[in-house]
PDB file of N, CA and C in Angstrom:
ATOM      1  N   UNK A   1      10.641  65.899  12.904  1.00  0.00           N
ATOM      2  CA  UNK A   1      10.703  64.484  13.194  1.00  0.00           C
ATOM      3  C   UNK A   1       9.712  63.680  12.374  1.00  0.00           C
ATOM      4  N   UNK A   2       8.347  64.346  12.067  1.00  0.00           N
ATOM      5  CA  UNK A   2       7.663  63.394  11.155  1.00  0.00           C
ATOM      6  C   UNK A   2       6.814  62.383  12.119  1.00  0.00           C
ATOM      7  N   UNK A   3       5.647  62.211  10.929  1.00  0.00           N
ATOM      8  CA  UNK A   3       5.028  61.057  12.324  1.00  0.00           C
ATOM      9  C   UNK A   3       5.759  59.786  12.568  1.00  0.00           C
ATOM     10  N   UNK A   4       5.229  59.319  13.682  1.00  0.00           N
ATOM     11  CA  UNK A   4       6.202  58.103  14.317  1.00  0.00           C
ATOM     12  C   UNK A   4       4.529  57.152  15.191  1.00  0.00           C
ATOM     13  N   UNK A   5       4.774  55.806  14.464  1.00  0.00           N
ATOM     14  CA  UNK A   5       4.011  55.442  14.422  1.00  0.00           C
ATOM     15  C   UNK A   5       4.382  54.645  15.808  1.00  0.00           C
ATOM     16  N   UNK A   6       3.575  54.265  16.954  1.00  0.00           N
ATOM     17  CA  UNK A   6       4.394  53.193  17.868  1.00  0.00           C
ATOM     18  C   UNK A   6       4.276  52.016  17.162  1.00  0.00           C
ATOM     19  N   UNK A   7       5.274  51.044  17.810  1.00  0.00           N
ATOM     20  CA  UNK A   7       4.983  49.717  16.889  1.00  0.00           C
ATOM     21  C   UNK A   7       4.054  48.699  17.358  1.00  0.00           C
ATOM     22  N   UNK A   8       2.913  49.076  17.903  1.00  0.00           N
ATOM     23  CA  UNK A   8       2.191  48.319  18.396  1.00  0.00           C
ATOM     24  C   UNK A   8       0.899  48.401  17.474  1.00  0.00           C
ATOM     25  N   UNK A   9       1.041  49.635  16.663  1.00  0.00           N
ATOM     26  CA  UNK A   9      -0.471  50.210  15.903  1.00  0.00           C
ATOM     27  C   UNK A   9       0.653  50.706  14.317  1.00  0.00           C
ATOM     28  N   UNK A  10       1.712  50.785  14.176  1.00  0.00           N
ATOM     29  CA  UNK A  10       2.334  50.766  13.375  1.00  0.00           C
ATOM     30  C   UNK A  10       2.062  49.642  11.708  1.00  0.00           C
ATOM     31  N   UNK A  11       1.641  50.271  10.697  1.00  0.00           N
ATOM     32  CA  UNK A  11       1.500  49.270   9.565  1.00  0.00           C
ATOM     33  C   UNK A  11       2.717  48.455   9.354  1.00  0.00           C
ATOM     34  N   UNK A  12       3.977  48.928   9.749  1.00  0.00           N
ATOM     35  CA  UNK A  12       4.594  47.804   9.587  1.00  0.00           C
ATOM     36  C   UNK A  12       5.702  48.010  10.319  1.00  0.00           C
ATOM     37  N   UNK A  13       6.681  47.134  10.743  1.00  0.00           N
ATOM     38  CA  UNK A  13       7.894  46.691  11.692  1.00  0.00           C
ATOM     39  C   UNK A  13       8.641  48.140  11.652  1.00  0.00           C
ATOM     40  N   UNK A  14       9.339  47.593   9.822  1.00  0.00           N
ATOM     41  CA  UNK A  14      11.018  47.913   9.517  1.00  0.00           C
ATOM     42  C   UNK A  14      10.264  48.360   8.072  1.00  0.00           C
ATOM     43  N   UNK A  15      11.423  49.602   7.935  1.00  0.00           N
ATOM     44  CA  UNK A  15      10.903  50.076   6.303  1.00  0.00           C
ATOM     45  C   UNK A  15      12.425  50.164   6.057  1.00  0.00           C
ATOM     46  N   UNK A  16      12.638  49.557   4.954  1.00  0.00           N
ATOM     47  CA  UNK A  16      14.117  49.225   3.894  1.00  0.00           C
ATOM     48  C   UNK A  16      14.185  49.966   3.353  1.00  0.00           C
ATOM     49  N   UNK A  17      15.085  51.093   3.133  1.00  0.00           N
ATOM     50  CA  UNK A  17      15.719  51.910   2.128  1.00  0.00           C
ATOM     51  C   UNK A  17      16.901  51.728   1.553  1.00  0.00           C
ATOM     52  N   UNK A  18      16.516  51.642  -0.092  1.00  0.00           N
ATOM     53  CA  UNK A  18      17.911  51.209  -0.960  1.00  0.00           C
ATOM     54  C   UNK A  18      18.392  52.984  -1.301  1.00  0.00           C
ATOM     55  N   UNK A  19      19.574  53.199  -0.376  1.00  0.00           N
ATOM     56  CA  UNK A  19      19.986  54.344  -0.511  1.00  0.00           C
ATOM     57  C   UNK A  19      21.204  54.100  -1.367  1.00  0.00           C
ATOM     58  N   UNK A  20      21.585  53.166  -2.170  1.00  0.00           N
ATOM     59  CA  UNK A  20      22.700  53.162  -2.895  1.00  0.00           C
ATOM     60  C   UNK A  20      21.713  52.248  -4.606  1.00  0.00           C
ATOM     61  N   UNK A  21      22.591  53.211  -4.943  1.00  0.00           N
ATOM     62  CA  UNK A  21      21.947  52.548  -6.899  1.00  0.00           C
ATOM     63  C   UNK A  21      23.065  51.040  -7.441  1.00  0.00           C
ATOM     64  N   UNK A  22      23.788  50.469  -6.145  1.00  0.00           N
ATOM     65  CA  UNK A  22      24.557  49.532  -6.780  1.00  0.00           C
ATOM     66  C   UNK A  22      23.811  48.050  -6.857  1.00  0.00           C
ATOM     67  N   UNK A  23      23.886  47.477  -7.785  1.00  0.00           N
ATOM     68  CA  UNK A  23      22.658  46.471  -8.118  1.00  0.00           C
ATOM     69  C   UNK A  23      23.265  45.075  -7.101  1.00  0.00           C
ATOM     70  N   UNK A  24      24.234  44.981  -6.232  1.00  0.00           N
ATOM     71  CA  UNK A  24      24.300  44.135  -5.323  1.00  0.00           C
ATOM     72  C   UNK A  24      24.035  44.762  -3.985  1.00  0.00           C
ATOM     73  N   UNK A  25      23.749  46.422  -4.023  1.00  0.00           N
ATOM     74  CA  UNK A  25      23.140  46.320  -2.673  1.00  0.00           C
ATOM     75  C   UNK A  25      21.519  46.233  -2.882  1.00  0.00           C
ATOM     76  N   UNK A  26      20.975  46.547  -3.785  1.00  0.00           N
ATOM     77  CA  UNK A  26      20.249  46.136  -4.134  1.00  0.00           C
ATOM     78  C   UNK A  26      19.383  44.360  -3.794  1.00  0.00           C
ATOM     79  N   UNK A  27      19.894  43.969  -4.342  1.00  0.00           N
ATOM     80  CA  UNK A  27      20.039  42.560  -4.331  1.00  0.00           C
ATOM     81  C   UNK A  27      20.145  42.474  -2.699  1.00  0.00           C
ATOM     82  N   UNK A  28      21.002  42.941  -2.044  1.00  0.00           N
ATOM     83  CA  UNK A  28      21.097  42.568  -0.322  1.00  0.00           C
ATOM     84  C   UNK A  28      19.909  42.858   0.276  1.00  0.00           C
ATOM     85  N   UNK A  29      18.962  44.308  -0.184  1.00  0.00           N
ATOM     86  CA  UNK A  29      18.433  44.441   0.058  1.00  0.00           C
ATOM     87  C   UNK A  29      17.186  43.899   0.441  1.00  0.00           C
ATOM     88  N   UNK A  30      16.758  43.298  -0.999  1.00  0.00           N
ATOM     89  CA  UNK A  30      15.463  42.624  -1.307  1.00  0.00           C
ATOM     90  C   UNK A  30      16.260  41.051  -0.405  1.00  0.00           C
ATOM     91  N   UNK A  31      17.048  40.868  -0.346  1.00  0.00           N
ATOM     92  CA  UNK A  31      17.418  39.558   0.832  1.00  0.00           C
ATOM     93  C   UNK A  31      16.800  39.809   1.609  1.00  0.00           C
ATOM     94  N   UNK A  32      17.596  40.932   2.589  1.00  0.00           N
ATOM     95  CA  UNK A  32      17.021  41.029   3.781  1.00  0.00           C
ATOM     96  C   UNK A  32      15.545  40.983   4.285  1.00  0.00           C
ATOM     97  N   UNK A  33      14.882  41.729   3.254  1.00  0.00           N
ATOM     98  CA  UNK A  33      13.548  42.391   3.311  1.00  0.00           C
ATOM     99  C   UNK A  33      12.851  40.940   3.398  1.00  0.00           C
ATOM    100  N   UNK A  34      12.959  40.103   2.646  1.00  0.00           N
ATOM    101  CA  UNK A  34      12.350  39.001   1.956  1.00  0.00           C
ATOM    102  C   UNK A  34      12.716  37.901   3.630  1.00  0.00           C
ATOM    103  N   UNK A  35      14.126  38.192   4.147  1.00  0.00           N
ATOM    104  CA  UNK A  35      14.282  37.383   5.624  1.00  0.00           C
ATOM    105  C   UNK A  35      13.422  37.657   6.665  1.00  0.00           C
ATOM    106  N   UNK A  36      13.555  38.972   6.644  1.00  0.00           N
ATOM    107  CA  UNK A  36      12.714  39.630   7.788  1.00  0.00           C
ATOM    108  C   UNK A  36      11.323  39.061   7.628  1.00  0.00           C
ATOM    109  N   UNK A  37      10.504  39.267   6.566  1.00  0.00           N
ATOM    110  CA  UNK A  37       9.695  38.667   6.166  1.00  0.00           C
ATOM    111  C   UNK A  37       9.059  37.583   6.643  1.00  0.00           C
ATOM    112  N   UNK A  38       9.933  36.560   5.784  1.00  0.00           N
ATOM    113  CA  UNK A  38       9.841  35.298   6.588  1.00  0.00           C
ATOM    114  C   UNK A  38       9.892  35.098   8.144  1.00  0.00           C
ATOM    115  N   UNK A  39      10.297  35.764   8.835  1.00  0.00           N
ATOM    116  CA  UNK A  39      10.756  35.789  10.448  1.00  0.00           C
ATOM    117  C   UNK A  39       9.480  36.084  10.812  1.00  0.00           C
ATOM    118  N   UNK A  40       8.494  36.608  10.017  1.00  0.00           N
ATOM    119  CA  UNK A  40       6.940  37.539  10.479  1.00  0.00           C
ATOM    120  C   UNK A  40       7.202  38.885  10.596  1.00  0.00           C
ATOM    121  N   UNK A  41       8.464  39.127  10.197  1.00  0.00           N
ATOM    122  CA  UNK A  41       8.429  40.980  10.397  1.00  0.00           C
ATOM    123  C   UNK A  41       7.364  41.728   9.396  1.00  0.00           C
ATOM    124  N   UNK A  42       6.221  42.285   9.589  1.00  0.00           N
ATOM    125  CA  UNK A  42       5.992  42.959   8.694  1.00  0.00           C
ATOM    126  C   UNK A  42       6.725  44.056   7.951  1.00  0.00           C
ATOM    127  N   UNK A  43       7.739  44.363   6.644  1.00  0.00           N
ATOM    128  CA  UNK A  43       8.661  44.946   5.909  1.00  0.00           C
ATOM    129  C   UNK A  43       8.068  45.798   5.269  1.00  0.00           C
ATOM    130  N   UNK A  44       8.796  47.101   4.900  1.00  0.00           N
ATOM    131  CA  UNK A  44       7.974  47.833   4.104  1.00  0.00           C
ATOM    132  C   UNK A  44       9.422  48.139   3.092  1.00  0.00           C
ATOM    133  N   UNK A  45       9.724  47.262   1.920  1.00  0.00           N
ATOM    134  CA  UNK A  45      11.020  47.723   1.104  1.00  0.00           C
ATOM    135  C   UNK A  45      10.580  48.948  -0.061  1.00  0.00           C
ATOM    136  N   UNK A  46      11.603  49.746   0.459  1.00  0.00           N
ATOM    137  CA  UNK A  46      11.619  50.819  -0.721  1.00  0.00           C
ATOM    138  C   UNK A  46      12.492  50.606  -1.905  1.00  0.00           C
ATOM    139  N   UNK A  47      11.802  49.863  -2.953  1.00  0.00           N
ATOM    140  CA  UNK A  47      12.939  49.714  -4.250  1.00  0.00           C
ATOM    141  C   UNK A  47      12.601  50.856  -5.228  1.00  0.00           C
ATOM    142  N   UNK A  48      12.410  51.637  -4.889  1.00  0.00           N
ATOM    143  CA  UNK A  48      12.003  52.807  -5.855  1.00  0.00           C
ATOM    144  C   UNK A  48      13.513  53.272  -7.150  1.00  0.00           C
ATOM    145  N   UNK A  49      13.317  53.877  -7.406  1.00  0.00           N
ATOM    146  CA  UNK A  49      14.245  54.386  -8.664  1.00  0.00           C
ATOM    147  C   UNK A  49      15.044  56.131  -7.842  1.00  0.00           C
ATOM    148  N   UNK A  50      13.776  56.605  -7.012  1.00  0.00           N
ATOM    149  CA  UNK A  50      13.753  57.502  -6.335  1.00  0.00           C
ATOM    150  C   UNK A  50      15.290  58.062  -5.891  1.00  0.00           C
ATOM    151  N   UNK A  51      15.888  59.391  -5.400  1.00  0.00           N
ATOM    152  CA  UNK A  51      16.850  59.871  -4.934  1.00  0.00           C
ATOM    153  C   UNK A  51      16.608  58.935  -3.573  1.00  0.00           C
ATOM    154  N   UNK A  52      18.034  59.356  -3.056  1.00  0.00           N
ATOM    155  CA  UNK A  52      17.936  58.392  -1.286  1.00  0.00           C
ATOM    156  C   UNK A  52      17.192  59.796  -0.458  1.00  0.00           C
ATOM    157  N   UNK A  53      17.505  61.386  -1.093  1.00  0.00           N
ATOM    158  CA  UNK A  53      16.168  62.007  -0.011  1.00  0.00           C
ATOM    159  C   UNK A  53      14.349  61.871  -0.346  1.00  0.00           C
ATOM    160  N   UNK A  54      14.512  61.753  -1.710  1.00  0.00           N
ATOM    161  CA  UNK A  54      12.746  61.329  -1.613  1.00  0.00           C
ATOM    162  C   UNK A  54      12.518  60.407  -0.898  1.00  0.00           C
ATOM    163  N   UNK A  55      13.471  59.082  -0.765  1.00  0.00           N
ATOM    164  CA  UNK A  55      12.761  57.725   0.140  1.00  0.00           C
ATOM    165  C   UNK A  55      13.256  58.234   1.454  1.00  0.00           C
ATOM    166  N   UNK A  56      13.589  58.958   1.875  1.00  0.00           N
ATOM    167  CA  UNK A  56      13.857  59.091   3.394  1.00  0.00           C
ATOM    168  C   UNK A  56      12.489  60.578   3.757  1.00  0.00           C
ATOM    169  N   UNK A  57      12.482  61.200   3.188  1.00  0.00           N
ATOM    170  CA  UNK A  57      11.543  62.763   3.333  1.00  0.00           C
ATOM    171  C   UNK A  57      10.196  61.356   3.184  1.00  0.00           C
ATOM    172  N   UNK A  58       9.758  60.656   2.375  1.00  0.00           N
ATOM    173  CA  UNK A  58       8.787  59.315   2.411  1.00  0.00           C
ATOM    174  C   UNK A  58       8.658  58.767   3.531  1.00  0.00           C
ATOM    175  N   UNK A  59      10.130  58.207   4.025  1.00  0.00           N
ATOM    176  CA  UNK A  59       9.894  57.562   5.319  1.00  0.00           C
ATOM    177  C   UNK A  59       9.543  57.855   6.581  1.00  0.00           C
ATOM    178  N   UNK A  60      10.200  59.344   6.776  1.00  0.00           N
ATOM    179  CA  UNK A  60       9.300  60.387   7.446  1.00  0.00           C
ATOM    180  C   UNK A  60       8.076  60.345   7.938  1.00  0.00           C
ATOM    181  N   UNK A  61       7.417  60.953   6.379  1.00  0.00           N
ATOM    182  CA  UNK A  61       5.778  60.888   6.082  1.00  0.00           C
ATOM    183  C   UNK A  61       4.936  59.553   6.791  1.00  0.00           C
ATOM    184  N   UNK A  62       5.789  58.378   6.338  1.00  0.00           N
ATOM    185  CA  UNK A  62       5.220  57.010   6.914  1.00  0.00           C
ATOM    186  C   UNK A  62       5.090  56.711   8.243  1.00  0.00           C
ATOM    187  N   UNK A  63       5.961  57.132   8.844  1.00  0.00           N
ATOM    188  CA  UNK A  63       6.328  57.047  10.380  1.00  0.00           C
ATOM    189  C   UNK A  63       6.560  55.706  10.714  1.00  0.00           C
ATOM    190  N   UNK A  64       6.979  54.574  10.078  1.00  0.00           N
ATOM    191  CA  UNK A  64       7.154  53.481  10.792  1.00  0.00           C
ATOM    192  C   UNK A  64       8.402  53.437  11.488  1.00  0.00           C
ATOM    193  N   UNK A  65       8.669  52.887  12.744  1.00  0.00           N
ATOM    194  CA  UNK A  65       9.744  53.491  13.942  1.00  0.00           C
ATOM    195  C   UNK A  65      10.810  52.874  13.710  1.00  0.00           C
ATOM    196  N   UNK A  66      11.362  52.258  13.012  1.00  0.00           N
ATOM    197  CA  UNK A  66      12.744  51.400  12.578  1.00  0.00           C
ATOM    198  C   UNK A  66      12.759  51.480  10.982  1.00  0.00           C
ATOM    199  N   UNK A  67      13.833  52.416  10.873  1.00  0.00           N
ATOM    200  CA  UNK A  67      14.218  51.986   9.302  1.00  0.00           C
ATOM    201  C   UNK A  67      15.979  51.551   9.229  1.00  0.00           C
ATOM    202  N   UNK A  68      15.981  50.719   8.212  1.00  0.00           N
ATOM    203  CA  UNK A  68      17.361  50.085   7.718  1.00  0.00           C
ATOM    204  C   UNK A  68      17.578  50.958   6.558  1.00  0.00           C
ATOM    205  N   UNK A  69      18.985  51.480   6.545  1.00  0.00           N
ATOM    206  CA  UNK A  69      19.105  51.957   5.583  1.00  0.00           C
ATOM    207  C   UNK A  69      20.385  51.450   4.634  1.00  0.00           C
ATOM    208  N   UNK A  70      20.196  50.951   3.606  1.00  0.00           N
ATOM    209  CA  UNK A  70      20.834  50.336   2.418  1.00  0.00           C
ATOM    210  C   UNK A  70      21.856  51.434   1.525  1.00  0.00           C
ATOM    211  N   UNK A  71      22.619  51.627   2.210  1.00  0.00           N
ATOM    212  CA  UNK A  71      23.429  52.990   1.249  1.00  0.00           C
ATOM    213  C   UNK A  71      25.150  52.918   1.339  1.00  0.00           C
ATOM    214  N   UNK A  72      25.677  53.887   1.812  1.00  0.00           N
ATOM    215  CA  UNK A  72      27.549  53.653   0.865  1.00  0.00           C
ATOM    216  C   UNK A  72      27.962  53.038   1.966  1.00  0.00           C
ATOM    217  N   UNK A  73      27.981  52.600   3.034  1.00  0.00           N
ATOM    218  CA  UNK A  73      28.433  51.748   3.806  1.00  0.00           C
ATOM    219  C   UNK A  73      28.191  49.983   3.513  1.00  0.00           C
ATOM    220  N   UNK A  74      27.456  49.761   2.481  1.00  0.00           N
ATOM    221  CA  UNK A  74      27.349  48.645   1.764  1.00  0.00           C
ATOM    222  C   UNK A  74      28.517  47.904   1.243  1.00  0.00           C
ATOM    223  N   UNK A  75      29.464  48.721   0.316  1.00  0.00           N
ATOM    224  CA  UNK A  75      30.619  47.900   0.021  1.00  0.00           C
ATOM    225  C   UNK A  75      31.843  47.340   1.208  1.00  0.00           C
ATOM    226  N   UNK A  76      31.436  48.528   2.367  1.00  0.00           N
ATOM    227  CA  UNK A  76      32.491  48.046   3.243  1.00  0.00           C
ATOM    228  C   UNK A  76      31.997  46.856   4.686  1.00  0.00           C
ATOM    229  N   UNK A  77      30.510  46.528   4.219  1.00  0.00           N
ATOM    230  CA  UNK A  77      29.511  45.203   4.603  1.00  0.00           C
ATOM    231  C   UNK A  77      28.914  45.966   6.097  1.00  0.00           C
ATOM    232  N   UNK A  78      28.906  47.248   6.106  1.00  0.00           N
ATOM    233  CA  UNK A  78      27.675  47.628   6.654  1.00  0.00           C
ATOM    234  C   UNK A  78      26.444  48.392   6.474  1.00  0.00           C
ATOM    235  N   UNK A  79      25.358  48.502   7.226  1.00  0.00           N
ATOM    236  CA  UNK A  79      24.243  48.840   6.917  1.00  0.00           C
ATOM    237  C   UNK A  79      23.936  49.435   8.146  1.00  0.00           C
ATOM    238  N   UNK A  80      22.963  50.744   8.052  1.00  0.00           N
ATOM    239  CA  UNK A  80      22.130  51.412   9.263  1.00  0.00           C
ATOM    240  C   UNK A  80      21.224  51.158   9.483  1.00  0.00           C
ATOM    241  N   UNK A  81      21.027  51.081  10.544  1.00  0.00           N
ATOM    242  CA  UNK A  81      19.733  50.592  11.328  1.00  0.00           C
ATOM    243  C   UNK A  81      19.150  52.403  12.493  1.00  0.00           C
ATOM    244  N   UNK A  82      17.629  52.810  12.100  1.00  0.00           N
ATOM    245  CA  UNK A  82      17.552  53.666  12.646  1.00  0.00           C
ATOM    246  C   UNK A  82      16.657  53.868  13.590  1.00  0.00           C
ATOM    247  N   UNK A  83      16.626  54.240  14.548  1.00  0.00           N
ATOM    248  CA  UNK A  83      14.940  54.205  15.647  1.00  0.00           C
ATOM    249  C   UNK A  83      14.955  55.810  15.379  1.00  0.00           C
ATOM    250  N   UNK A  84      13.284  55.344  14.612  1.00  0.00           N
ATOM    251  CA  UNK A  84      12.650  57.128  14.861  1.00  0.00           C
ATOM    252  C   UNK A  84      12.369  57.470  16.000  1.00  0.00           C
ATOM    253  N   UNK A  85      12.134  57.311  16.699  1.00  0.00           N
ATOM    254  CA  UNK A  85      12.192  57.243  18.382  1.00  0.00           C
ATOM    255  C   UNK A  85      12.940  58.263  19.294  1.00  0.00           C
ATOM    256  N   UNK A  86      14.216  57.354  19.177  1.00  0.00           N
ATOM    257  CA  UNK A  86      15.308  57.979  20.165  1.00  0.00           C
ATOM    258  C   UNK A  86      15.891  58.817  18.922  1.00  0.00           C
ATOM    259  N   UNK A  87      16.122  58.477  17.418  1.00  0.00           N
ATOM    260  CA  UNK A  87      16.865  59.226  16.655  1.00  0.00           C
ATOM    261  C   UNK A  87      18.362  58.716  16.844  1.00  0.00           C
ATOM    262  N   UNK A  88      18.347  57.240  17.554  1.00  0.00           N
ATOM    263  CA  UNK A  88      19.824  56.968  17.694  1.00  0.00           C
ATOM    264  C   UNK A  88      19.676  55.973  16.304  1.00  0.00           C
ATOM    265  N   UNK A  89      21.062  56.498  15.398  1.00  0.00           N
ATOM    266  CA  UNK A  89      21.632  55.595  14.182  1.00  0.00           C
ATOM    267  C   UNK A  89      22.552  54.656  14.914  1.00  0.00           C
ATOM    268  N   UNK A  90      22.325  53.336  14.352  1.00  0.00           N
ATOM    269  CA  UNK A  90      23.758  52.662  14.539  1.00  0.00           C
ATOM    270  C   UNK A  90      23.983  51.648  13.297  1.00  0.00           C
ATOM    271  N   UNK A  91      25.263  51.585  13.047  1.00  0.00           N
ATOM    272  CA  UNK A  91      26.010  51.045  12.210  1.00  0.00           C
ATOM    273  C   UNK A  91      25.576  49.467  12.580  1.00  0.00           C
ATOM    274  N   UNK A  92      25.718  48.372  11.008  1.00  0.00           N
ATOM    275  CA  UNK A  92      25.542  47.040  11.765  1.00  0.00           C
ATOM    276  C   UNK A  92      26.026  46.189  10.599  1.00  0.00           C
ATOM    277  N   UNK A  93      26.863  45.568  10.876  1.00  0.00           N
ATOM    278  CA  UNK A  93      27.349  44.506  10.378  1.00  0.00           C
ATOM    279  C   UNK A  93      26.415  43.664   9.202  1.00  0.00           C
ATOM    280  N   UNK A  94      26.427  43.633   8.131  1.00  0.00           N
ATOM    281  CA  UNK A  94      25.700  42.768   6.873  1.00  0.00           C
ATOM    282  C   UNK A  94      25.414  41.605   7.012  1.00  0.00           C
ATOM    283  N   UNK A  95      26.621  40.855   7.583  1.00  0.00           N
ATOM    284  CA  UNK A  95      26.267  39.697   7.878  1.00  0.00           C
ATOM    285  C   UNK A  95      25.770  39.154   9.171  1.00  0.00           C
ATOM    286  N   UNK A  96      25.717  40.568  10.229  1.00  0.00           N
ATOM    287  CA  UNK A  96      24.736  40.667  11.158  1.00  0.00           C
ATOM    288  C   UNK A  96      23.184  41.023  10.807  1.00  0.00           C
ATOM    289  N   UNK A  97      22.650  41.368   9.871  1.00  0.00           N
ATOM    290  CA  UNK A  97      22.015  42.411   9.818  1.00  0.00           C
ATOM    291  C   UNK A  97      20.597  41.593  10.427  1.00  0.00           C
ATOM    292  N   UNK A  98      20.479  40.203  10.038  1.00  0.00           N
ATOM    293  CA  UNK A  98      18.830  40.167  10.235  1.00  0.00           C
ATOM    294  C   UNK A  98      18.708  39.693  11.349  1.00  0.00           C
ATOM    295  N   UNK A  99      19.492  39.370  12.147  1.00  0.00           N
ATOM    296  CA  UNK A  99      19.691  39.023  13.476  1.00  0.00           C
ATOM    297  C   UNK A  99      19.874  40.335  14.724  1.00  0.00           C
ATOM    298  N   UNK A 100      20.424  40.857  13.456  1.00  0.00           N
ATOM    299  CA  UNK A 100      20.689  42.918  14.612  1.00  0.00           C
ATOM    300  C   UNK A 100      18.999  43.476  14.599  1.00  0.00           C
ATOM    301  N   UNK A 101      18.126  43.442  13.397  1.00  0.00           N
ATOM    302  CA  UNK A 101      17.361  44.256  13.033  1.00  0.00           C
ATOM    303  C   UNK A 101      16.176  43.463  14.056  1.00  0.00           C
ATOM    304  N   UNK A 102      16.142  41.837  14.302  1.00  0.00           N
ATOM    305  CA  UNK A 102      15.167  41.194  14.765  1.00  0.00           C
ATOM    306  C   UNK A 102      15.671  41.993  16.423  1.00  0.00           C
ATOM    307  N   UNK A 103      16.599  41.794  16.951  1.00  0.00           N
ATOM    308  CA  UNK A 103      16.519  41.969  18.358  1.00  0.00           C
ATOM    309  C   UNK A 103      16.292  43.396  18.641  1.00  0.00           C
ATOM    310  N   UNK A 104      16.534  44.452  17.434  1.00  0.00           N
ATOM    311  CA  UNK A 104      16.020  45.727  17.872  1.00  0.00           C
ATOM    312  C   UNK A 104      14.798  45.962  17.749  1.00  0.00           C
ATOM    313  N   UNK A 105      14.611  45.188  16.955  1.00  0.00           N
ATOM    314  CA  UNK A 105      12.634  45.833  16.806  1.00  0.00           C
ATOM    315  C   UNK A 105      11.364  44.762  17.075  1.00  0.00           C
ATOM    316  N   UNK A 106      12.416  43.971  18.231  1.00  0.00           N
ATOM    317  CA  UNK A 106      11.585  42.856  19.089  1.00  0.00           C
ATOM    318  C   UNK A 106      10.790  41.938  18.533  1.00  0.00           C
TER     319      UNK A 106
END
């Protein structure tokens, strides 16, 4: 499971993983990251060059308790949202996303 930081002592909210190399999810990505942001989420975006298992075996290591993950469910306009926590994934709507990600991670 990896450490799991609570989010009360946690360095940051939500950690973004661009698990797809397509330069508009990309682009969605650094949106989101940059919304959340603004909202006061502290974000932790992974734009690395990296495979999608180095940034996830990373995210692990990090333990921050909510990650979004940016990967092949992108073209069909969704995105994962994950609690290290419970370990429950759920699917979420793109043009839901910063409104899904704010009410899950309070």
């Amino acid at each position: 499971l990896g450490l799991r930081w609570p989010s009360a002592v946690s360095p940051f909210d939500v950690h973004v993983v661009i698990a797809n190399k397509d330069d508009a999810a990309r682009a969605g990505a650094e949106e989101l990251a940059a919304e959340l942001d603004r909202l006061g989420h502290e974000v932790l975006l992974d734009d690395r060059t990296a495979s999608p298992g180095v940034k996830f075996k990373d995210a692990e290591l990090l333990g921050v308790p909510w990650i979004v993950v940016i990967g092949r469910g992108w073209a069909d306009g969704t995105i994962e949202l994950r609690n290290r926590f419970t370990g429950e994934t759920q699917p979420i709507a793109v043009a839901d996303a910063v409104a899904s990600v704010t009410q899950a991670i309070g």
